[in-house]
Protein backbone atom coordinates (compact mmCIF):
# COMPACT_ATOMS: atom_id res chain seq x y z
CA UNK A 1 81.34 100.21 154.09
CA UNK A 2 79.69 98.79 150.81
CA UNK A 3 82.46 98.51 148.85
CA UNK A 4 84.64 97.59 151.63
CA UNK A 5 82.30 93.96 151.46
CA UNK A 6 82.07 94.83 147.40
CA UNK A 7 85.66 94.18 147.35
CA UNK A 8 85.77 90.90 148.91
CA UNK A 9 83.90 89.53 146.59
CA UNK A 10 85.63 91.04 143.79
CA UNK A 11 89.17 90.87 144.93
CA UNK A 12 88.96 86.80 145.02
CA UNK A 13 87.51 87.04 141.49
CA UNK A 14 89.91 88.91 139.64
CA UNK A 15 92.74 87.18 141.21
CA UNK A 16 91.19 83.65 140.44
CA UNK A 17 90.33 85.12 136.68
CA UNK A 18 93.82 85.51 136.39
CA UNK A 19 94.75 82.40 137.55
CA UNK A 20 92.00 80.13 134.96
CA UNK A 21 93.40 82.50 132.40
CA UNK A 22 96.79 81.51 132.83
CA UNK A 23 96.31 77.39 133.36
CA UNK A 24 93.52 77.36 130.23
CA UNK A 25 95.94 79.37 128.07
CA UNK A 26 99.01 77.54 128.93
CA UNK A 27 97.60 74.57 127.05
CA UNK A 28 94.53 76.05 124.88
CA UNK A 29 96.19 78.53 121.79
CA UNK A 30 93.72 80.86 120.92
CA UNK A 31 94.20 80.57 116.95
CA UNK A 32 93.43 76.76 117.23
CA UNK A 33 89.90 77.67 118.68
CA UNK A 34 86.96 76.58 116.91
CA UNK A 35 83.53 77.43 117.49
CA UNK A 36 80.49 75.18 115.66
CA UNK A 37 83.39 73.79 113.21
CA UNK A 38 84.69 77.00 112.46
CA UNK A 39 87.87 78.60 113.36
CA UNK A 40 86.87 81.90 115.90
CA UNK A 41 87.64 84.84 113.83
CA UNK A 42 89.14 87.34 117.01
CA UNK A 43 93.01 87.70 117.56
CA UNK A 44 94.17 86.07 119.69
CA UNK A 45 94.35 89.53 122.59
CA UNK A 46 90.71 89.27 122.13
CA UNK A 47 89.86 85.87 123.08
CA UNK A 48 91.96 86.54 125.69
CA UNK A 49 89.76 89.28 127.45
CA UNK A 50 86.59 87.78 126.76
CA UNK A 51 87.90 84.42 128.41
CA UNK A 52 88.78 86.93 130.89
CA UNK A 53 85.69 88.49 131.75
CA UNK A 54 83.96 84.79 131.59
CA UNK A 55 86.18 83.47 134.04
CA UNK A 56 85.85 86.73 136.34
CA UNK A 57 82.31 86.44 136.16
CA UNK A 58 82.33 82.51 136.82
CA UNK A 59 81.35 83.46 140.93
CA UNK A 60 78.29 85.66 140.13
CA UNK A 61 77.12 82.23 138.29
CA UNK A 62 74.14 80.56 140.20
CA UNK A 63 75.28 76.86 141.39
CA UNK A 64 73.14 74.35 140.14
């Protein structure tokens, strides 16, 4: 029954992860990225999956 209700919450998540990932990426390239003035130094697969996992874990933030 617990991860009947785990899923819920997780289902929603991963679907709307895939969605931000998709709108930010249509207009953000990953080489262009800079971080404190400096270009990020992770291909471009691996910005990818950590935006990923930032944008699935986006619910699970508290709201101010």
């Amino acid at each position: 029954m617990i991860s009947r209700c785990m899923m819920w919450v997780i289902w929603p998540a991963f679907l709307m992860a895939g969605l931000m990932e998709v709108l930010v990426f249509a207009m953000v390239d990953p080489q262009d990225l800079h971080w404190f003035g400096q270009p990020v130094a992770l291909s471009a697969q691996a910005v990818y999956t950590l935006a990923f996992f930032v944008f699935g874990s986006s619910p699970c933030w508290p709201a101010p």
